[in-house]
PDB file of N, CA and C in Angstrom:
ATOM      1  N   UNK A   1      45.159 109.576 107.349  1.00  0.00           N
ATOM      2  CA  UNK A   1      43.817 109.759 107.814  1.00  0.00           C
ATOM      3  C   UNK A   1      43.604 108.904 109.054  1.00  0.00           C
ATOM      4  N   UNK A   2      42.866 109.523 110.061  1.00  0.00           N
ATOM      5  CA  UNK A   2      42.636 108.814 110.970  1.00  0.00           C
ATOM      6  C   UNK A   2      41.564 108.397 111.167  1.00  0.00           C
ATOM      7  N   UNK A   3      41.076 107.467 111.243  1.00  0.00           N
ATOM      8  CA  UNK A   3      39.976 107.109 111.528  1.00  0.00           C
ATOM      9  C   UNK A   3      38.942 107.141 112.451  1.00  0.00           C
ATOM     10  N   UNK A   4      37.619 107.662 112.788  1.00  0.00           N
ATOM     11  CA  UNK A   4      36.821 108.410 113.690  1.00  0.00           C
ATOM     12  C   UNK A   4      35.652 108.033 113.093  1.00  0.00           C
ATOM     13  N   UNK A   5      34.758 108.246 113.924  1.00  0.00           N
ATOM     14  CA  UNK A   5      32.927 108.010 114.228  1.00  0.00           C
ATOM     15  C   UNK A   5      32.552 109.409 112.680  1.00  0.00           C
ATOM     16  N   UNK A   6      33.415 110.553 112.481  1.00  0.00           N
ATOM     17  CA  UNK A   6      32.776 111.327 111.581  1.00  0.00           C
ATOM     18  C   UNK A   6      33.117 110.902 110.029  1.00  0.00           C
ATOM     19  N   UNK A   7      34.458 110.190 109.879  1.00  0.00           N
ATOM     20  CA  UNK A   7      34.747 109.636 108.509  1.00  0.00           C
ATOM     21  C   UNK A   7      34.008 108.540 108.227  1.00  0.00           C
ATOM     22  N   UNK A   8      33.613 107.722 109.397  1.00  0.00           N
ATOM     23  CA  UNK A   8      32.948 106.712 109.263  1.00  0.00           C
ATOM     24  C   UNK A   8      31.300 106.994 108.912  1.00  0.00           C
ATOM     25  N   UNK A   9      31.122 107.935 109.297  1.00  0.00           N
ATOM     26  CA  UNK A   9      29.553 108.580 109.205  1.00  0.00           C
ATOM     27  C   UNK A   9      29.692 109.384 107.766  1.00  0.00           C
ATOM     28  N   UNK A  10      30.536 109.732 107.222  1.00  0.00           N
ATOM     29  CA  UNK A  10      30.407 110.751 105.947  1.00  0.00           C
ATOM     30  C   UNK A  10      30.676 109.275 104.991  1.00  0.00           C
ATOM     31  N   UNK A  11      31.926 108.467 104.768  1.00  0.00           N
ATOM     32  CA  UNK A  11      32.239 108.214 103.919  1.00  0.00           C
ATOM     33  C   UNK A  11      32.180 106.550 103.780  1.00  0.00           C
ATOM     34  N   UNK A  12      32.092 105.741 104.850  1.00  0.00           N
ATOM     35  CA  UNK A  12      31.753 104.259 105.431  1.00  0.00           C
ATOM     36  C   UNK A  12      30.511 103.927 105.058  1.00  0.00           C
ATOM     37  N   UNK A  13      29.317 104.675 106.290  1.00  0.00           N
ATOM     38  CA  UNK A  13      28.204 103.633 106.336  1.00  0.00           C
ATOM     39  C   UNK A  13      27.028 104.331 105.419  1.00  0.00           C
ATOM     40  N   UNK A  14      25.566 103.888 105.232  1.00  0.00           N
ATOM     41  CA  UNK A  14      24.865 104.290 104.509  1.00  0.00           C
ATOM     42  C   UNK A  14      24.439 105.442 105.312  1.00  0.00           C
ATOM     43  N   UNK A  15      22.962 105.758 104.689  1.00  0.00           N
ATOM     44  CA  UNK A  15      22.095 106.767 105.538  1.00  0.00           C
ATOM     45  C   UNK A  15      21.175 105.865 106.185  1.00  0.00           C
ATOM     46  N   UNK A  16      21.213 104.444 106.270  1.00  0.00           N
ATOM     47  CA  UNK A  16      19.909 104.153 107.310  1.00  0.00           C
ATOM     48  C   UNK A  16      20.859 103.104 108.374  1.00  0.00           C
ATOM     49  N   UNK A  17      22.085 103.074 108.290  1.00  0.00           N
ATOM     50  CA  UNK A  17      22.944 102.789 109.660  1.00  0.00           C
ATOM     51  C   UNK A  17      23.416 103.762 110.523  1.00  0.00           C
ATOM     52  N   UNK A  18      23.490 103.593 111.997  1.00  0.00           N
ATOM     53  CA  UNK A  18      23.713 104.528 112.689  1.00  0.00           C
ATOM     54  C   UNK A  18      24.952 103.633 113.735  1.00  0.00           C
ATOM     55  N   UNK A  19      25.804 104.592 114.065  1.00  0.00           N
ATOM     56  CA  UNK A  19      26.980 103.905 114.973  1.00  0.00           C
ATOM     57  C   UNK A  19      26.006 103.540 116.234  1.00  0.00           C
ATOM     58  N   UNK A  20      26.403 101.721 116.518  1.00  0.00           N
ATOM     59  CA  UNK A  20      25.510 101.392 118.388  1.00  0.00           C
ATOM     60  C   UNK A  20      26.541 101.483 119.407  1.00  0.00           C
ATOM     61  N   UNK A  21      27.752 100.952 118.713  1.00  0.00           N
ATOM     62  CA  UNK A  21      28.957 101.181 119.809  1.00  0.00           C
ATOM     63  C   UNK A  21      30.306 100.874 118.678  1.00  0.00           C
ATOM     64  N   UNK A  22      31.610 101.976 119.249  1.00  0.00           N
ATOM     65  CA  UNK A  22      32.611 101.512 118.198  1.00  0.00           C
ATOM     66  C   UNK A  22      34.046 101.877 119.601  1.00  0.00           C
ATOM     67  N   UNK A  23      34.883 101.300 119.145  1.00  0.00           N
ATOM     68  CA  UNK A  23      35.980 100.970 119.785  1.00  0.00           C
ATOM     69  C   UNK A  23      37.522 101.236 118.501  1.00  0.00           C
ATOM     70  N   UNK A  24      38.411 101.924 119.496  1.00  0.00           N
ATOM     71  CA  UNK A  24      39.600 102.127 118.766  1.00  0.00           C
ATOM     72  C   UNK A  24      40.592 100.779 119.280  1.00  0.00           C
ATOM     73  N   UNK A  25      40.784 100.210 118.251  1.00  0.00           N
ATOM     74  CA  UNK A  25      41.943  99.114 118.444  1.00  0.00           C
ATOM     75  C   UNK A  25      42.397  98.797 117.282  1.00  0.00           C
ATOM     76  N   UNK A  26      43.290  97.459 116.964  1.00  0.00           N
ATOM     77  CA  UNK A  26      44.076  97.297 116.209  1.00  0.00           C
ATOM     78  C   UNK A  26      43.605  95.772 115.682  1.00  0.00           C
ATOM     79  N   UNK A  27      43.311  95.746 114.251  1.00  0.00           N
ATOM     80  CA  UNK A  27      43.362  94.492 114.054  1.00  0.00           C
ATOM     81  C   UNK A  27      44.451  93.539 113.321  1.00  0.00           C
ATOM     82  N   UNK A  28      44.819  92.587 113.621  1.00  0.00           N
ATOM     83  CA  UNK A  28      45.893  91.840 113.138  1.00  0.00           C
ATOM     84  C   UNK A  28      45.565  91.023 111.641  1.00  0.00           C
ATOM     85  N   UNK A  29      46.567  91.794 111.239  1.00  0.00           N
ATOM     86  CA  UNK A  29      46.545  91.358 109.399  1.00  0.00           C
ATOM     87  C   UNK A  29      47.691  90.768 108.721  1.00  0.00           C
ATOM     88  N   UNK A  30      47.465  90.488 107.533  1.00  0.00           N
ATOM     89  CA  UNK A  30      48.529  89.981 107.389  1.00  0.00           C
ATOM     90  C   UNK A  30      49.286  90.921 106.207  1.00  0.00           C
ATOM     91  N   UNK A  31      50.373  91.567 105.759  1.00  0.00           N
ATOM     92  CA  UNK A  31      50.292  92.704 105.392  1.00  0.00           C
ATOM     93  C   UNK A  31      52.204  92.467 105.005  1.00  0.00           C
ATOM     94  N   UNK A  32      52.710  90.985 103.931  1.00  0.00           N
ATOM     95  CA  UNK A  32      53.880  90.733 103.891  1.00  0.00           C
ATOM     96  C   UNK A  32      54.469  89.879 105.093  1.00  0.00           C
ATOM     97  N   UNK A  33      53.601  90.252 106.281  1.00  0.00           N
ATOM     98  CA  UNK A  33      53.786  89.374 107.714  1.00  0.00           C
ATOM     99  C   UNK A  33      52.787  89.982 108.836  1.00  0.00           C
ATOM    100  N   UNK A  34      52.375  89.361 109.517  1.00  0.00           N
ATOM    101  CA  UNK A  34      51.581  89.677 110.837  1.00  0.00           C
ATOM    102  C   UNK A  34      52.170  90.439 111.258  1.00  0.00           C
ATOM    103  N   UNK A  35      50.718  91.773 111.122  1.00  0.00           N
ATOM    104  CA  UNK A  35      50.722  93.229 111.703  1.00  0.00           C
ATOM    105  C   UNK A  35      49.765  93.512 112.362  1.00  0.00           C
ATOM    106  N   UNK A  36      50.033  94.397 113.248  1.00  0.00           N
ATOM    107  CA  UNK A  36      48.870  94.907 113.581  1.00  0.00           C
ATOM    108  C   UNK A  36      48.415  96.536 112.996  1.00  0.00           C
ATOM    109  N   UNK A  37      47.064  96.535 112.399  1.00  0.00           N
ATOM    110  CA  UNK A  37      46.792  97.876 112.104  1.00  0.00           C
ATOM    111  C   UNK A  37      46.108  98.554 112.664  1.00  0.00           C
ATOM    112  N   UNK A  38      46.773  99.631 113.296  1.00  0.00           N
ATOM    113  CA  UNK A  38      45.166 100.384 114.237  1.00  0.00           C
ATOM    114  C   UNK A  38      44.217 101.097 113.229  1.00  0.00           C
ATOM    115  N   UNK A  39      43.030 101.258 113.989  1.00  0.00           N
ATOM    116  CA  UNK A  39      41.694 101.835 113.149  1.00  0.00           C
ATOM    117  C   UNK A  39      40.768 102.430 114.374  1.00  0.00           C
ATOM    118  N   UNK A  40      39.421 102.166 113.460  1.00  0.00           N
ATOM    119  CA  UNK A  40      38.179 101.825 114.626  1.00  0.00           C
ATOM    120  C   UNK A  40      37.323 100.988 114.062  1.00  0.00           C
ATOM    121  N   UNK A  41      36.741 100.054 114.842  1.00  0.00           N
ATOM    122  CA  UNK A  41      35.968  99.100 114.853  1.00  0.00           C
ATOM    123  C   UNK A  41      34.403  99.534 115.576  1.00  0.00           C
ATOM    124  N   UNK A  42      33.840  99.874 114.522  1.00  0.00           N
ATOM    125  CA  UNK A  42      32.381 100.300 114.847  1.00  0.00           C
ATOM    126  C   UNK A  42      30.795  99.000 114.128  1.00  0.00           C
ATOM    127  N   UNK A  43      30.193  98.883 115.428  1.00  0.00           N
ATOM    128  CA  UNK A  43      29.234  98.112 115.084  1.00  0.00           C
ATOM    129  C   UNK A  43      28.050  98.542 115.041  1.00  0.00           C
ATOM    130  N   UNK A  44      26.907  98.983 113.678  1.00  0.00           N
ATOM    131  CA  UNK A  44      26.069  99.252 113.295  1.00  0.00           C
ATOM    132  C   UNK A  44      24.622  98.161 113.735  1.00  0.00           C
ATOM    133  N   UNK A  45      23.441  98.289 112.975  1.00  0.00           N
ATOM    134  CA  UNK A  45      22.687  97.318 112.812  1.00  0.00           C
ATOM    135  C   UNK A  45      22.952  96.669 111.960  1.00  0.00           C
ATOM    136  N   UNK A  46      23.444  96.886 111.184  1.00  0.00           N
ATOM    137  CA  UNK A  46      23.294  96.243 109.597  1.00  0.00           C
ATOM    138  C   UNK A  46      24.817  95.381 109.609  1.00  0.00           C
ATOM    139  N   UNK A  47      25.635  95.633 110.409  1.00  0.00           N
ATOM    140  CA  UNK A  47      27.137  95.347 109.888  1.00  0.00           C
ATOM    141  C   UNK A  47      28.199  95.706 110.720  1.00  0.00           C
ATOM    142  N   UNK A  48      29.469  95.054 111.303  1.00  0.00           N
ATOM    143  CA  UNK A  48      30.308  95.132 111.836  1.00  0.00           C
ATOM    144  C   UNK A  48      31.422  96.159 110.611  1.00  0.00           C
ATOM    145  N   UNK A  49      32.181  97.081 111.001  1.00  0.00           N
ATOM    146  CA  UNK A  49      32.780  97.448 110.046  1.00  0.00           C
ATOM    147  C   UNK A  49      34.569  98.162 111.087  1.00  0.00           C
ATOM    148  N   UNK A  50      35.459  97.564 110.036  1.00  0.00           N
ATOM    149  CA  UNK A  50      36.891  98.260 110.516  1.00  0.00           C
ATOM    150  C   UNK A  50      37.321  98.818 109.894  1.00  0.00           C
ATOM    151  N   UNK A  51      37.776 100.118 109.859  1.00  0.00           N
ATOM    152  CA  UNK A  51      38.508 100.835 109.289  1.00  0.00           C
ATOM    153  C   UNK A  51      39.911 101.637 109.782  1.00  0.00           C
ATOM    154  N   UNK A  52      40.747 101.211 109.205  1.00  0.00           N
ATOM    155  CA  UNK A  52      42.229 101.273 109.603  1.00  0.00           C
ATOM    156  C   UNK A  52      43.064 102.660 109.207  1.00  0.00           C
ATOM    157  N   UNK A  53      43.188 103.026 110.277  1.00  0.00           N
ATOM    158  CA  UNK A  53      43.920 105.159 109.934  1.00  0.00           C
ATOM    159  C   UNK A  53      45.583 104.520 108.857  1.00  0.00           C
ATOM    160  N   UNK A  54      45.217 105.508 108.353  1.00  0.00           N
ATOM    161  CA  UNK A  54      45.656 104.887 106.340  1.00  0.00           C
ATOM    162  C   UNK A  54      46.543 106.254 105.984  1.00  0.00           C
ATOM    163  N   UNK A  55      47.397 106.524 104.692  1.00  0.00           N
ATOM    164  CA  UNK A  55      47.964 107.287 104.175  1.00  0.00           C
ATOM    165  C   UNK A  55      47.037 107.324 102.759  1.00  0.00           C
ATOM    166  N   UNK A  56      46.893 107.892 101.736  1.00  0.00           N
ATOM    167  CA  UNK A  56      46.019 108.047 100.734  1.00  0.00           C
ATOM    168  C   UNK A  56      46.747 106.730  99.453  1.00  0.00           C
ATOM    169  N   UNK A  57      46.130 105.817  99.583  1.00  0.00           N
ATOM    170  CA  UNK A  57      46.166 104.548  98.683  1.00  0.00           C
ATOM    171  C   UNK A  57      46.795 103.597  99.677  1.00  0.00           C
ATOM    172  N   UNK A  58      46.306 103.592 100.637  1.00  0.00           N
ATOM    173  CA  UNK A  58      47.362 102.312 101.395  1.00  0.00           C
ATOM    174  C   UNK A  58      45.815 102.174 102.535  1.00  0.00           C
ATOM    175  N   UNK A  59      44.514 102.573 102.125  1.00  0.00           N
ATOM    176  CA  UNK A  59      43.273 102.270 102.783  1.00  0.00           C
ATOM    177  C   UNK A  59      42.900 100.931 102.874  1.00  0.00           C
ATOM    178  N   UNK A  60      42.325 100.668 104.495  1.00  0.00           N
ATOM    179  CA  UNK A  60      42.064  99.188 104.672  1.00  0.00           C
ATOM    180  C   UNK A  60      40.707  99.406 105.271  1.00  0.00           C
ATOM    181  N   UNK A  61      39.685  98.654 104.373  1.00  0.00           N
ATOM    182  CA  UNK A  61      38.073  98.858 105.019  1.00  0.00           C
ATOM    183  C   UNK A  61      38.003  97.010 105.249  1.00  0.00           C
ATOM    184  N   UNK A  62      37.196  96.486 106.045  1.00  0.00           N
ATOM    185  CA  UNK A  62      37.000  95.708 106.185  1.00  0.00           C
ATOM    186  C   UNK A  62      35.421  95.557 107.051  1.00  0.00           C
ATOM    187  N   UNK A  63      34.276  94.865 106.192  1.00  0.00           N
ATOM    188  CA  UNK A  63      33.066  94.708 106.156  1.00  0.00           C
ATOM    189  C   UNK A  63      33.011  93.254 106.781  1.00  0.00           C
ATOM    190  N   UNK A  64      32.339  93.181 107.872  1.00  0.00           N
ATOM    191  CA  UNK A  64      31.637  91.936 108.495  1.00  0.00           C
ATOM    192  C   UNK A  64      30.457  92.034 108.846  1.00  0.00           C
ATOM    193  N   UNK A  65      29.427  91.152 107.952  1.00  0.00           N
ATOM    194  CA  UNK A  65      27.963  91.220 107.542  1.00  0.00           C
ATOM    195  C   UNK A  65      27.564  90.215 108.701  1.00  0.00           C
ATOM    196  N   UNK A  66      26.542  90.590 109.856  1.00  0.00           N
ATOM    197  CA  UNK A  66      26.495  89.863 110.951  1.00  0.00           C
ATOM    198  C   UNK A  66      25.882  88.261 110.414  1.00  0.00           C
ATOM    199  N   UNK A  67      24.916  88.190 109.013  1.00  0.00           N
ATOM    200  CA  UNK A  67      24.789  87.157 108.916  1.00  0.00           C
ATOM    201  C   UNK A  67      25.752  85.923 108.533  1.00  0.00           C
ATOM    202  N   UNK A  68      26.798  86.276 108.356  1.00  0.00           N
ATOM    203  CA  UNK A  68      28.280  85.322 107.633  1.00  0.00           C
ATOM    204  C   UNK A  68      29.157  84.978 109.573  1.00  0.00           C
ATOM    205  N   UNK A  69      28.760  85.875 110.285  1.00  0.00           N
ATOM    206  CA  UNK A  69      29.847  86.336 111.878  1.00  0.00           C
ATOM    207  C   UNK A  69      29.343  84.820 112.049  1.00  0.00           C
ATOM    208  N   UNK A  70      30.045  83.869 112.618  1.00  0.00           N
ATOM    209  CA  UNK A  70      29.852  82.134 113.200  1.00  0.00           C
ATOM    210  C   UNK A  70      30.589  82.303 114.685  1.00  0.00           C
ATOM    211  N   UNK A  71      30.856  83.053 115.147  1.00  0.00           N
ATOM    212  CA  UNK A  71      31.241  83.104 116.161  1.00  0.00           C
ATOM    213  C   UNK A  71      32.399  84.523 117.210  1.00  0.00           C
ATOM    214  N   UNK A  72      31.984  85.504 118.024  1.00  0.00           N
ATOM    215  CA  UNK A  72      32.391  86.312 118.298  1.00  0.00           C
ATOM    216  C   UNK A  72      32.281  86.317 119.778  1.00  0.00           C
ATOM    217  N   UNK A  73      34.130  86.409 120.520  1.00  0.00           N
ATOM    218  CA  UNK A  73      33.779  86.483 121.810  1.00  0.00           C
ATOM    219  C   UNK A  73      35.607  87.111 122.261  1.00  0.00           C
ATOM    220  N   UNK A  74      35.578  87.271 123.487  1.00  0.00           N
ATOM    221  CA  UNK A  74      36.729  88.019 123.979  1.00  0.00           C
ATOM    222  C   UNK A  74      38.041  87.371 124.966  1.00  0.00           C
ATOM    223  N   UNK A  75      39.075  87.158 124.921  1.00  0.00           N
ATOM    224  CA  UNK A  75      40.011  86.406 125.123  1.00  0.00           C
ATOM    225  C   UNK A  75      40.639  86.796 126.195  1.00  0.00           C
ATOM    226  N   UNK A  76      40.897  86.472 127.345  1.00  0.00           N
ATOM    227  CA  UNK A  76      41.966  87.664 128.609  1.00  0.00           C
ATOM    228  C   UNK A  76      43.343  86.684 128.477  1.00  0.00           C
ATOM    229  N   UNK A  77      43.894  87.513 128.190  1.00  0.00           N
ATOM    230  CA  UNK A  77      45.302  87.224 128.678  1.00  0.00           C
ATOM    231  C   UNK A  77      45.981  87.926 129.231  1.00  0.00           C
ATOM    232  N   UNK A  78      47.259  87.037 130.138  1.00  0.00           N
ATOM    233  CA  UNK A  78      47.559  87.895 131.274  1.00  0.00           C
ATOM    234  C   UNK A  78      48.234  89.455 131.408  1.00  0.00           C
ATOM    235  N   UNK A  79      48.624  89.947 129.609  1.00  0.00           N
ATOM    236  CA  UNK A  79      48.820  91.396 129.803  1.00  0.00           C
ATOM    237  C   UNK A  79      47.421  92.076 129.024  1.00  0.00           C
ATOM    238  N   UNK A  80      47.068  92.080 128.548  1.00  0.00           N
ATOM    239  CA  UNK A  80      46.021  92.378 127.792  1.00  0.00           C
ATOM    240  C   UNK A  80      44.613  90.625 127.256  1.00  0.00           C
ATOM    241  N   UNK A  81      43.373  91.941 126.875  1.00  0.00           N
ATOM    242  CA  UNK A  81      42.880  90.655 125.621  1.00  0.00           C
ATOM    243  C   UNK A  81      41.961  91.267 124.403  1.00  0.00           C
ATOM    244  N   UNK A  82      41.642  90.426 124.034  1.00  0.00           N
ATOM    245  CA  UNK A  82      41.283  90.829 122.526  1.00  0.00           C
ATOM    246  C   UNK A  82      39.938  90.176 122.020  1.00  0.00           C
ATOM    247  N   UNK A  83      39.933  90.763 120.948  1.00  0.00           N
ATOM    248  CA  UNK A  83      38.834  89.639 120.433  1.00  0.00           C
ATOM    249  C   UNK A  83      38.592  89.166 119.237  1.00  0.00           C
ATOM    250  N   UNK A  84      38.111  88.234 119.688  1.00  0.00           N
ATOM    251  CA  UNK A  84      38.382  87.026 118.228  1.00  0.00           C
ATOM    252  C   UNK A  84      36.973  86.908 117.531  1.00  0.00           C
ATOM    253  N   UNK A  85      36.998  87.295 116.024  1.00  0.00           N
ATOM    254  CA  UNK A  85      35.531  87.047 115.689  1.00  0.00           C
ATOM    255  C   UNK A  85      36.141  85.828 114.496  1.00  0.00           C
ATOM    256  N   UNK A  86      35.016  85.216 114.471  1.00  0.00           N
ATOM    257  CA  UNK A  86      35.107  83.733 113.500  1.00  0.00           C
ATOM    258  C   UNK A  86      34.601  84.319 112.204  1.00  0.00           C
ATOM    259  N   UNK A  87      34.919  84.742 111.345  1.00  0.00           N
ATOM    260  CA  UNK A  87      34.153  85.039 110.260  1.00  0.00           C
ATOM    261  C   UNK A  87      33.904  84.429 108.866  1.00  0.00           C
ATOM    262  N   UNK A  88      32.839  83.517 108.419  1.00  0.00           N
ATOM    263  CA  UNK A  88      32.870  82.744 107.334  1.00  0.00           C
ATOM    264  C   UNK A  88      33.937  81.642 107.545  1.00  0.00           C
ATOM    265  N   UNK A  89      35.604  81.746 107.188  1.00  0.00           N
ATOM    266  CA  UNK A  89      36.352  80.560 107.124  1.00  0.00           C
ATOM    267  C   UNK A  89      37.318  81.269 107.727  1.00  0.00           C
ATOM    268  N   UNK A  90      37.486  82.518 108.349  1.00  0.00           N
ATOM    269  CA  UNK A  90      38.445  83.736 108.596  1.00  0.00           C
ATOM    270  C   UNK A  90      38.141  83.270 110.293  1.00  0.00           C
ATOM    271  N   UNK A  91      39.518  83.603 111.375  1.00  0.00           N
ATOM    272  CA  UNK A  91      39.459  83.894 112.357  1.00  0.00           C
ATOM    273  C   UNK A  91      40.385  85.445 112.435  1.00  0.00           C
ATOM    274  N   UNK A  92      39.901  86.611 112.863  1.00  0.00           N
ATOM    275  CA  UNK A  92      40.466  87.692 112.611  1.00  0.00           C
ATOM    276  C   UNK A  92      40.607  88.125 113.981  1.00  0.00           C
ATOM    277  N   UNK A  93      41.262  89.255 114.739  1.00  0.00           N
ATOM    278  CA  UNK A  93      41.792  89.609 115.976  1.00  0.00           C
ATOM    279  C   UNK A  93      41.934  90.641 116.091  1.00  0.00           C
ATOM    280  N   UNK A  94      41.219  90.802 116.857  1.00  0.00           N
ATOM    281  CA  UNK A  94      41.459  92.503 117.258  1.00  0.00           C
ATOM    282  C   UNK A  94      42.032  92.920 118.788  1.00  0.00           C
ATOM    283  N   UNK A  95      42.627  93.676 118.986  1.00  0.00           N
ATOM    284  CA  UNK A  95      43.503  93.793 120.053  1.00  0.00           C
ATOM    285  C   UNK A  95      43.874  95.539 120.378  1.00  0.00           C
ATOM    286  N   UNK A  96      44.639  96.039 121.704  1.00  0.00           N
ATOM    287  CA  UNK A  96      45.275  97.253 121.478  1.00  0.00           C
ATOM    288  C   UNK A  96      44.062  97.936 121.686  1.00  0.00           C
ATOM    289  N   UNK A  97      43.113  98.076 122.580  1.00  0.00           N
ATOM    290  CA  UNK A  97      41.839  98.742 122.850  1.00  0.00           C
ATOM    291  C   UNK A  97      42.063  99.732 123.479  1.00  0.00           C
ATOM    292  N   UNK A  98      41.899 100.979 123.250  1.00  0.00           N
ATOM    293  CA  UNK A  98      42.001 102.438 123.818  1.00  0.00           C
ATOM    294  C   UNK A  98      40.466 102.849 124.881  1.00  0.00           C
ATOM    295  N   UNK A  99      39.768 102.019 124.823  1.00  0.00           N
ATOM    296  CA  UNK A  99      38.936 102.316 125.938  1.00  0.00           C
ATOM    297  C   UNK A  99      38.084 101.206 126.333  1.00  0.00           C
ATOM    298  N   UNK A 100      37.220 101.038 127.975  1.00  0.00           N
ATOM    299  CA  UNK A 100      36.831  99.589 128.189  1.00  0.00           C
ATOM    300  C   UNK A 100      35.434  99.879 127.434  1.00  0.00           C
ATOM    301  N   UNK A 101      35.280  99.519 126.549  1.00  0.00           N
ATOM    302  CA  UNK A 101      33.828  99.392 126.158  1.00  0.00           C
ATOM    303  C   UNK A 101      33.925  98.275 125.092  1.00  0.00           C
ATOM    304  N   UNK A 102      35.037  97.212 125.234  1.00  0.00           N
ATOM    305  CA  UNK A 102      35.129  96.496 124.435  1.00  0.00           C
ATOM    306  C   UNK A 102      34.093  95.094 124.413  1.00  0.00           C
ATOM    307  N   UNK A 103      33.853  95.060 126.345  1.00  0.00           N
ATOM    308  CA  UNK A 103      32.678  93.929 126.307  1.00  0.00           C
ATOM    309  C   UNK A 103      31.073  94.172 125.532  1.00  0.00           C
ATOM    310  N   UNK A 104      30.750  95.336 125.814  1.00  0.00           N
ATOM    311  CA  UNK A 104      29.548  96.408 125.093  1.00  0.00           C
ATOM    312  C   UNK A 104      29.506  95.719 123.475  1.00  0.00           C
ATOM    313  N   UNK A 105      30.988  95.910 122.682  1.00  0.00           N
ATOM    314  CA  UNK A 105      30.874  96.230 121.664  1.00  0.00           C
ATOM    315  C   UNK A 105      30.626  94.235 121.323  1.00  0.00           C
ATOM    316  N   UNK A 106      30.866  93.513 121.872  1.00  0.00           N
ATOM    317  CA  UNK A 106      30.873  91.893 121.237  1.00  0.00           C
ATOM    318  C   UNK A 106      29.502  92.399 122.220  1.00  0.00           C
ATOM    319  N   UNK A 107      29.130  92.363 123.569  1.00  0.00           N
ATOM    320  CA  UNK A 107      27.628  92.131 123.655  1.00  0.00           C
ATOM    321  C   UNK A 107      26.441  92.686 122.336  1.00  0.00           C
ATOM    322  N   UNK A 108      26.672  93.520 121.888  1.00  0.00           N
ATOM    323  CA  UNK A 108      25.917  94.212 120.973  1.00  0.00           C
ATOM    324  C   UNK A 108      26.158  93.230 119.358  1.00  0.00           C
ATOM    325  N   UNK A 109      27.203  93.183 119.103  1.00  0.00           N
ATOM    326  CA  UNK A 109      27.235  92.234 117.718  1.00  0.00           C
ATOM    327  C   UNK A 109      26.678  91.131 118.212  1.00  0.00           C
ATOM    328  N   UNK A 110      26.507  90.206 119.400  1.00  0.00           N
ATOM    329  CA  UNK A 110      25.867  89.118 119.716  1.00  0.00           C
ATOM    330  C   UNK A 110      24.236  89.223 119.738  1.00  0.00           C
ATOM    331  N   UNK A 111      24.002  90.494 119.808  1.00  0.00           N
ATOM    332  CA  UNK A 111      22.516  90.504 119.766  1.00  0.00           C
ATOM    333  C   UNK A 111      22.048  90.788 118.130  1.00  0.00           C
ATOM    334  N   UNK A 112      22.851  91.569 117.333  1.00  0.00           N
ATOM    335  CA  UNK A 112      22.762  91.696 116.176  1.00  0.00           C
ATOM    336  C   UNK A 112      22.706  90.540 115.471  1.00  0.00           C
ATOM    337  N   UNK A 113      23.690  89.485 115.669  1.00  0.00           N
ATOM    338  CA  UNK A 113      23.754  88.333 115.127  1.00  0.00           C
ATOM    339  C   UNK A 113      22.669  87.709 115.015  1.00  0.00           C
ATOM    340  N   UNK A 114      22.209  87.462 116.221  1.00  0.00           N
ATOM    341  CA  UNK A 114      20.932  87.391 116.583  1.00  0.00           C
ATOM    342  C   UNK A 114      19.606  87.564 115.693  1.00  0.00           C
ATOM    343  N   UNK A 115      19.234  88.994 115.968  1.00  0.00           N
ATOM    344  CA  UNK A 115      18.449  89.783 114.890  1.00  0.00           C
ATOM    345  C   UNK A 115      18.555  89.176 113.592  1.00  0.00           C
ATOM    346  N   UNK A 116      19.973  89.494 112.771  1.00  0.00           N
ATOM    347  CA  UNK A 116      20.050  88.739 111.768  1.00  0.00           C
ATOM    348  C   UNK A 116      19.805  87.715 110.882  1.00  0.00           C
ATOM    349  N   UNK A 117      19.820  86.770 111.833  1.00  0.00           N
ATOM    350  CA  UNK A 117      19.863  85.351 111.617  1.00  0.00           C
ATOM    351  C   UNK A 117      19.095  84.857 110.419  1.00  0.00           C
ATOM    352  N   UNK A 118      17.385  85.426 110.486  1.00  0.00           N
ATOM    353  CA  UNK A 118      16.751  85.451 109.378  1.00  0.00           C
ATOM    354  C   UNK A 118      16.446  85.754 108.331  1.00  0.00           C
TER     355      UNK A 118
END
């Protein structure tokens, strides 16, 4: 299964979240040893969410609730960069971005965070 804005809309988010911006990349897991898994990384109001294109029982969802996010921002290095969100006690990485809308997608969780807060 691959992962897309319509699996994510049928079978991911509720009925009162709506996709604000989502990005195809890869996040680095640990999976027997540091991997990278591609997905898409879509950010709602309510919630950062990744979901990783999977074979049927080998599915990887991963939920980041903007009020737990302590820190989210974007890294350049000299062949590529990525981005690093701080989550709770977790530093997680995402990388391997298939289109530039990756600054969009941390500007937007930074305002969510935001929102959140209270």
């Amino acid at each position: 299964m691959r992962a897309d804005a319509a699996y994510m809309k049928a079978y991911v988010l509720t009925d009162r979240e709506s996709i604000q911006v989502s990005l195809r990349c890869a996040m680095k897991t640990f999976i027997y040893r540091q991997v990278y898994r591609p997905g898409m990384l879509v950010a709602t109001e309510r919630r950062l969410v990744f979901v990783a294109d999977s074979t049927k029982g080998n599915e990887l969802i991963e939920v980041f609730e903007y009020r737990d996010i302590n820190d989210i921002r974007k890294k350049r290095g000299l062949l590529n960069s990525r981005i690093v969100l701080r989550y709770k006690t977790d530093i997680v990485k995402f990388s391997q971005f298939l289109a530039d809308n990756d600054d969009l997608l941390v500007k937007v969780v930074k305002e969510m965070m935001v929102k959140n807060e209270g």
